[in-house]
C-alpha atoms as a PDB file:
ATOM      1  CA  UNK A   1     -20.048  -7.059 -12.953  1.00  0.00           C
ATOM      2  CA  UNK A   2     -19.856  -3.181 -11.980  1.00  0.00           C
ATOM      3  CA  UNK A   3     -18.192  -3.161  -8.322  1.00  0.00           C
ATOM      4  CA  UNK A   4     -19.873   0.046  -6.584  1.00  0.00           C
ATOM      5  CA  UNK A   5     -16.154   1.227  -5.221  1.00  0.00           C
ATOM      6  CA  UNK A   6     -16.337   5.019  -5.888  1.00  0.00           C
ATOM      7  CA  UNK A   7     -14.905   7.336  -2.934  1.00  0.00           C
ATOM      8  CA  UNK A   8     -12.605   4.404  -1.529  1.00  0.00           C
ATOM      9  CA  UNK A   9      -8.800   4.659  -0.918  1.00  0.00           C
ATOM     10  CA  UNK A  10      -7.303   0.734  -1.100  1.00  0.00           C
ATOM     11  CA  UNK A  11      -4.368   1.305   1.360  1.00  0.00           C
ATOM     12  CA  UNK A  12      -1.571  -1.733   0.279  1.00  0.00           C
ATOM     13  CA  UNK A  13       0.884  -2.299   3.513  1.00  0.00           C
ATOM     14  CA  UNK A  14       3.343  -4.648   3.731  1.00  0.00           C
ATOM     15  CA  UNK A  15       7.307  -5.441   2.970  1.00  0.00           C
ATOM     16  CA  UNK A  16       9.345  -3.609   0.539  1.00  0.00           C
ATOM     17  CA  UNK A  17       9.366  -6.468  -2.606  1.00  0.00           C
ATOM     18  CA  UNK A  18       5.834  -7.951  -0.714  1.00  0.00           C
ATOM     19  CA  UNK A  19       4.083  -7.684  -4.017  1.00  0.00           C
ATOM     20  CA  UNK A  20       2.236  -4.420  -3.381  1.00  0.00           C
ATOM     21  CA  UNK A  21       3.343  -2.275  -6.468  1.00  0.00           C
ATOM     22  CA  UNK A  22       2.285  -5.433  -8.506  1.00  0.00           C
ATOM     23  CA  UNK A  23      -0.983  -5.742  -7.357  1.00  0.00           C
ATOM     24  CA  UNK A  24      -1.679  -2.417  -7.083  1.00  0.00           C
ATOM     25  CA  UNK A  25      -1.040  -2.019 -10.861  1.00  0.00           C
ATOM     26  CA  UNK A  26      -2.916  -4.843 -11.655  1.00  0.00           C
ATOM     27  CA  UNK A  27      -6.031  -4.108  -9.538  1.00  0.00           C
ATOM     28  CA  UNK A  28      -6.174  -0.558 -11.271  1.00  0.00           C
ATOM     29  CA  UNK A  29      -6.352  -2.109 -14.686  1.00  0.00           C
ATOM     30  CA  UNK A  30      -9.375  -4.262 -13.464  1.00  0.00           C
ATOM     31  CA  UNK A  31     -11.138  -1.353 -11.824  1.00  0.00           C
ATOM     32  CA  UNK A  32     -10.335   0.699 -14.958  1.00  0.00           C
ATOM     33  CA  UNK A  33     -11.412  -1.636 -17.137  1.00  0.00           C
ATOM     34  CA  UNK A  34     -14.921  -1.882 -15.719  1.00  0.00           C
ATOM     35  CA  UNK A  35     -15.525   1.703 -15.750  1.00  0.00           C
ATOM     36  CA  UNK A  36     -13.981   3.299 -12.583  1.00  0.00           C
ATOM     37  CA  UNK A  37     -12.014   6.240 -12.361  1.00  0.00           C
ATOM     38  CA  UNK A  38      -9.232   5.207 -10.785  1.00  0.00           C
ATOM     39  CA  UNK A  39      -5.751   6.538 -10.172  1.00  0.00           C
ATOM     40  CA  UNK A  40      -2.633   4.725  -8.055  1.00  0.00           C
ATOM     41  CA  UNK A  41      -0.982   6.102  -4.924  1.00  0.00           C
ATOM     42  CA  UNK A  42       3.194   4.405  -5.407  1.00  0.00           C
ATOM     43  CA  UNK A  43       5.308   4.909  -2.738  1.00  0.00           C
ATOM     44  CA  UNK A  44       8.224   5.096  -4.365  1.00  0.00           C
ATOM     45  CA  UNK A  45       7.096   7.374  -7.064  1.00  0.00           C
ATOM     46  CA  UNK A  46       5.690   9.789  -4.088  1.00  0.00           C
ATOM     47  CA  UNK A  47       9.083   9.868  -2.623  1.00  0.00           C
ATOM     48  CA  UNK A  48      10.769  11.240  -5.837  1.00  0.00           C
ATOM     49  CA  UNK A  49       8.004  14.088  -6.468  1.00  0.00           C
ATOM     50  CA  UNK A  50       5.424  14.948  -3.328  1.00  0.00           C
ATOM     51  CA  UNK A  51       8.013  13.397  -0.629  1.00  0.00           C
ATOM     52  CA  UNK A  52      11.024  13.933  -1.970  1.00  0.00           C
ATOM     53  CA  UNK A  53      12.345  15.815   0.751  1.00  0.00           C
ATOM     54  CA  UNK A  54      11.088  13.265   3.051  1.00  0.00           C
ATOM     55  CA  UNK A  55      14.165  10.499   4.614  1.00  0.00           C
ATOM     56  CA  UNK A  56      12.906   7.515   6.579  1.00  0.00           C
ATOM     57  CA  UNK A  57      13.031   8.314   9.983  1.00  0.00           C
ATOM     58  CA  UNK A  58      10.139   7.420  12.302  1.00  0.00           C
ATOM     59  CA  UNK A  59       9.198  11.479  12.003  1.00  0.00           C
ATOM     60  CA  UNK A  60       9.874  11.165   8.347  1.00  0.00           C
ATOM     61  CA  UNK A  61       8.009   8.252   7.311  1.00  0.00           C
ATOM     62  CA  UNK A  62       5.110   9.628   9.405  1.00  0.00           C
ATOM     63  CA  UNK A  63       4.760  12.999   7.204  1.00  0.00           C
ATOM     64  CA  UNK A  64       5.340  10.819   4.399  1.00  0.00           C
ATOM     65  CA  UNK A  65       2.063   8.364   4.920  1.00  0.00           C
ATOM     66  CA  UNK A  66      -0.174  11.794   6.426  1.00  0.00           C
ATOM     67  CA  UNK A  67       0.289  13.579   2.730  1.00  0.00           C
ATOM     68  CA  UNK A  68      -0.453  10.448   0.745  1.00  0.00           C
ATOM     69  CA  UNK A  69      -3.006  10.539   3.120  1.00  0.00           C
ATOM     70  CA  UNK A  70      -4.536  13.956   2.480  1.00  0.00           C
ATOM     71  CA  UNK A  71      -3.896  13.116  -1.432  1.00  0.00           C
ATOM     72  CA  UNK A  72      -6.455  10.325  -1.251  1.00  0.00           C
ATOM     73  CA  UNK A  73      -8.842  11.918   0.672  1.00  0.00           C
ATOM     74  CA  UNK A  74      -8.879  14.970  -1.954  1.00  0.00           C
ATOM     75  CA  UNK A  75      -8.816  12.295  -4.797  1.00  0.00           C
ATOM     76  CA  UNK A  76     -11.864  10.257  -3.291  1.00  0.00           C
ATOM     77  CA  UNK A  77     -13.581  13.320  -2.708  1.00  0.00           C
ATOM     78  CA  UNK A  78     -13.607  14.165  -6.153  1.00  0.00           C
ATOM     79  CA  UNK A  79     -14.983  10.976  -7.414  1.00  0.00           C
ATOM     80  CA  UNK A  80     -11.946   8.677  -7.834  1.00  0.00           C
ATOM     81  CA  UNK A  81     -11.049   5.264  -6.440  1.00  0.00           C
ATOM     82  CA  UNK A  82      -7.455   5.314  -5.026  1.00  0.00           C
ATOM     83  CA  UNK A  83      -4.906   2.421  -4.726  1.00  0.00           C
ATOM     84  CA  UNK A  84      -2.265   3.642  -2.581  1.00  0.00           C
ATOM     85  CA  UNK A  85       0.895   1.329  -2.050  1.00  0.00           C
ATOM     86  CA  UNK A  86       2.994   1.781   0.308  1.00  0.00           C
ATOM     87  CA  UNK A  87       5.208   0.320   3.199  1.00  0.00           C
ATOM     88  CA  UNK A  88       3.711   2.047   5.702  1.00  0.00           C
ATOM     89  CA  UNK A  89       5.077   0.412   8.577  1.00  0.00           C
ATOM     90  CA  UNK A  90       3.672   1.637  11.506  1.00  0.00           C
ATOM     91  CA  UNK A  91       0.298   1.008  12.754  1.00  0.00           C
ATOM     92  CA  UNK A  92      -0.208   4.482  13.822  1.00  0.00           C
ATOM     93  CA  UNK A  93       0.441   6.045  10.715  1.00  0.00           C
ATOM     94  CA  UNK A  94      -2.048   3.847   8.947  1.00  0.00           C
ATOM     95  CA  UNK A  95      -4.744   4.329  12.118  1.00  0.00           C
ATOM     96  CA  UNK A  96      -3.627   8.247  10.838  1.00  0.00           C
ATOM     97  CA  UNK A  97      -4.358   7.038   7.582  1.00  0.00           C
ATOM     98  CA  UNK A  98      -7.323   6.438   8.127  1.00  0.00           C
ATOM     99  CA  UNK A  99      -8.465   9.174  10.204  1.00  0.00           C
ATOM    100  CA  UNK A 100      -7.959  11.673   7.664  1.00  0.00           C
ATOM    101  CA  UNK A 101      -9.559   9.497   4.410  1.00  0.00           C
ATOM    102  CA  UNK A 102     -12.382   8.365   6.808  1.00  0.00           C
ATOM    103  CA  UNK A 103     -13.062   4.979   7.831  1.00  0.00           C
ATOM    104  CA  UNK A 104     -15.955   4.253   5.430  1.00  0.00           C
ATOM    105  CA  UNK A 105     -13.328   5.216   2.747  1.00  0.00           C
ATOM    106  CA  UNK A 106     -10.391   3.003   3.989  1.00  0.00           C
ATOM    107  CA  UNK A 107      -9.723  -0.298   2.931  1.00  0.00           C
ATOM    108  CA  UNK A 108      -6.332  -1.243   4.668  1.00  0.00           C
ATOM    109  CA  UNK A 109      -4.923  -4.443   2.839  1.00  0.00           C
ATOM    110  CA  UNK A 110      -1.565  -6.260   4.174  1.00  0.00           C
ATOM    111  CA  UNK A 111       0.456  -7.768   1.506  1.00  0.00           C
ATOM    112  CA  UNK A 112       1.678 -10.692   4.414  1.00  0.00           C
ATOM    113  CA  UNK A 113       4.331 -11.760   1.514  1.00  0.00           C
ATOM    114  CA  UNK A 114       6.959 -13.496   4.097  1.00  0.00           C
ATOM    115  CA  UNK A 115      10.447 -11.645   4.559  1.00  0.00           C
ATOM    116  CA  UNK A 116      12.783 -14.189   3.291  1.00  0.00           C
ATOM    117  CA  UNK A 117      10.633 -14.283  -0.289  1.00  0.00           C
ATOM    118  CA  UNK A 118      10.426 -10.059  -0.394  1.00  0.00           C
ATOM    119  CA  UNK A 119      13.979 -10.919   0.314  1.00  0.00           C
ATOM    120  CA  UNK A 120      14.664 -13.051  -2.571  1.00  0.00           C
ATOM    121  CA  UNK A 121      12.974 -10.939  -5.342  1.00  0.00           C
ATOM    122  CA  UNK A 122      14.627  -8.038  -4.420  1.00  0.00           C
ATOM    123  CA  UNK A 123      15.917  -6.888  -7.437  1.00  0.00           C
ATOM    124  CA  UNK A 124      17.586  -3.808  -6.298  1.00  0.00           C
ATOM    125  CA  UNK A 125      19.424  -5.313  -3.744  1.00  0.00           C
ATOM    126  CA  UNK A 126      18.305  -3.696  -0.772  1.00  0.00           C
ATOM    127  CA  UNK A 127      17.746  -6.064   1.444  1.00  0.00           C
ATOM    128  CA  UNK A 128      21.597  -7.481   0.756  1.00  0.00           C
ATOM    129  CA  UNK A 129      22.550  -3.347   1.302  1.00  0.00           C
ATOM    130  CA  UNK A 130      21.022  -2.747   4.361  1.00  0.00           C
ATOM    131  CA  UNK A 131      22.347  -6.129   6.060  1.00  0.00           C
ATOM    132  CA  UNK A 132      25.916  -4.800   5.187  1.00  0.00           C
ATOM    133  CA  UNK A 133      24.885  -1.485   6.887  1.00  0.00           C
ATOM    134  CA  UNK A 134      25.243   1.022   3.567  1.00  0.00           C
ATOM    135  CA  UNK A 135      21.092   1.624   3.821  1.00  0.00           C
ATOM    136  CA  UNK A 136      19.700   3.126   7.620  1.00  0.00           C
ATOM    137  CA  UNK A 137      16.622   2.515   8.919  1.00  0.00           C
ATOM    138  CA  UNK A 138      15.214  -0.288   6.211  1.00  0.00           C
ATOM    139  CA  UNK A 139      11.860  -1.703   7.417  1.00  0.00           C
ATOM    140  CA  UNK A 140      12.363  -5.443   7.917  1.00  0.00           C
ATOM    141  CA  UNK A 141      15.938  -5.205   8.051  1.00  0.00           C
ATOM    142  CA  UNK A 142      17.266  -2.013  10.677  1.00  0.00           C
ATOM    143  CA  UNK A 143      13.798  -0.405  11.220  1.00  0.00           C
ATOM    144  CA  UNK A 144      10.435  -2.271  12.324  1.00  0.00           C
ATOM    145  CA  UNK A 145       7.574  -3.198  10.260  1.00  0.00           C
ATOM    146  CA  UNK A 146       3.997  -3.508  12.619  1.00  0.00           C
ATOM    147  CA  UNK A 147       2.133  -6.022  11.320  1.00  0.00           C
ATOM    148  CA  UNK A 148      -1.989  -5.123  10.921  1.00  0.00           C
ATOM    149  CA  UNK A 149      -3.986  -6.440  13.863  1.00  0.00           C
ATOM    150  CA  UNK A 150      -6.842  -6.715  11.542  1.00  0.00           C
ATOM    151  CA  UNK A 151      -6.613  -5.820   7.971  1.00  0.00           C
ATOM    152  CA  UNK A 152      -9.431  -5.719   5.798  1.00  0.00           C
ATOM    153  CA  UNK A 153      -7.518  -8.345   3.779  1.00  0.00           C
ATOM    154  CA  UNK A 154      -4.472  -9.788   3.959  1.00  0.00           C
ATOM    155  CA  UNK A 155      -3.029 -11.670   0.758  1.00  0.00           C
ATOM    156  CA  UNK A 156       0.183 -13.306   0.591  1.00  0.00           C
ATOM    157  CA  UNK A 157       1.594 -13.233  -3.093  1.00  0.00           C
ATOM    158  CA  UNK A 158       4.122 -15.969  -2.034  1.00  0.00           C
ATOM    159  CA  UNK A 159       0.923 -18.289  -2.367  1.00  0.00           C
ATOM    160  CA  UNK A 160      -1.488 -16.245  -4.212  1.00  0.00           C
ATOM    161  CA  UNK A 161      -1.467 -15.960  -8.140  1.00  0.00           C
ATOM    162  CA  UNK A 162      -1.613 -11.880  -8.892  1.00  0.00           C
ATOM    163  CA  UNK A 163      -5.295 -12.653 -10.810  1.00  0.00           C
ATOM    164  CA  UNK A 164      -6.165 -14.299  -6.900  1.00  0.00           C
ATOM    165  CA  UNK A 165      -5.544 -11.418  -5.125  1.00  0.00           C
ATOM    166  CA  UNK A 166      -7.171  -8.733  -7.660  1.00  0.00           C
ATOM    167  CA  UNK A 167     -10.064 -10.948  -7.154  1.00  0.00           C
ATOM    168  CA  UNK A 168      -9.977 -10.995  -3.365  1.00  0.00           C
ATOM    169  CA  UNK A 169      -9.578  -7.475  -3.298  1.00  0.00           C
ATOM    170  CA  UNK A 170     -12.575  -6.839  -5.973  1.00  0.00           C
ATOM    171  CA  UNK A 171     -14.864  -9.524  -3.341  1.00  0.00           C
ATOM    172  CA  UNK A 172     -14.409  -7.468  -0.509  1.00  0.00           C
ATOM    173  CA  UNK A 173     -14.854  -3.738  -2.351  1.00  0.00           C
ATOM    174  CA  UNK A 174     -18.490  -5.699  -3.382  1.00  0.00           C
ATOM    175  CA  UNK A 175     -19.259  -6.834   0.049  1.00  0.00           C
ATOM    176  CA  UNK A 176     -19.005  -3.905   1.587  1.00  0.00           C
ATOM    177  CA  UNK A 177     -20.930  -1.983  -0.432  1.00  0.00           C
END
């Protein structure tokens, strides 16, 4: 079934290692392979090209979400569905978000994936760097994270199966069209 999603940004907030990147991938195959034009918004891949000059300080992190921000409001505009995951941590940012995509555009979707598990699949070994004080300012660790106060959707991949959450996410983009 065609899911009517065009001119939507799907805004993926949560933990660094929540599951976010993962989803987001797999929820742009899906979309793609019914026929959307979509194209994916990564954090990390922003910070080494559009944000690389960027750090993470509050100030930082704030110019960091408000041009992904303007990126997904010029990619819904012309036509496309965007999946944009990133940390995000603070509520305002997203509420900024938001603002500039518009709210009939913005689908804000925490990734609730508890600390302790983002913790554990941390690959990198972040998490263990920032608790010995080498990384500053690491949401969840030396810098805060602000929960959603209500999400569109919130999916925790700790419980979820990645096919579970796609399908979520694909429910709600049909309901609310």
């Amino acid at each position: 079934m065609m899911i009517a999603i065009q001119h939507t940004t799907v805004w993926l907030t949560g933990l660094s290692g929540a599951g976010k990147t993962t989803v987001a991938h797999a929820l742009a195959q899906t979309l793609k392979a019914q026929g959307h034009a979509v194209t994916l918004l990564d954090g990390d891949k922003l910070r080494h090209g559009l944000n690389r000059d960027l750090g993470f300080t509050p100030e930082d992190r704030h110019e960091n979400i408000r041009r992904t921000a303007e990126v997904a409001r010029l990619m819904n505009d012309a036509g496309l569905t965007v999946i944009a995951a990133l940390i995000s941590p603070y509520r305002a940012d997203r509420a900024m978000a938001e603002k500039i995509i518009g709210a009939a555009q913005f689908v804000e979707v925490y990734v609730s994936t508890p600390a302790a598990v983002c913790e554990e699949r941390d690959v990198k070994g972040l998490y263990a760097k920032a608790r010995a004080g080498q990384i500053a300012q690491f949401t969840g660790v030396s810098a805060p994270y602000e929960v959603p106060l209500s999400p569109a959707l919130s999916l925790d991949t700790n419980t979820l199966a990645l096919d579970e959450s796609v399908a979520r996410i694909c429910q709600h983009l049909q309901q609310r069209r």
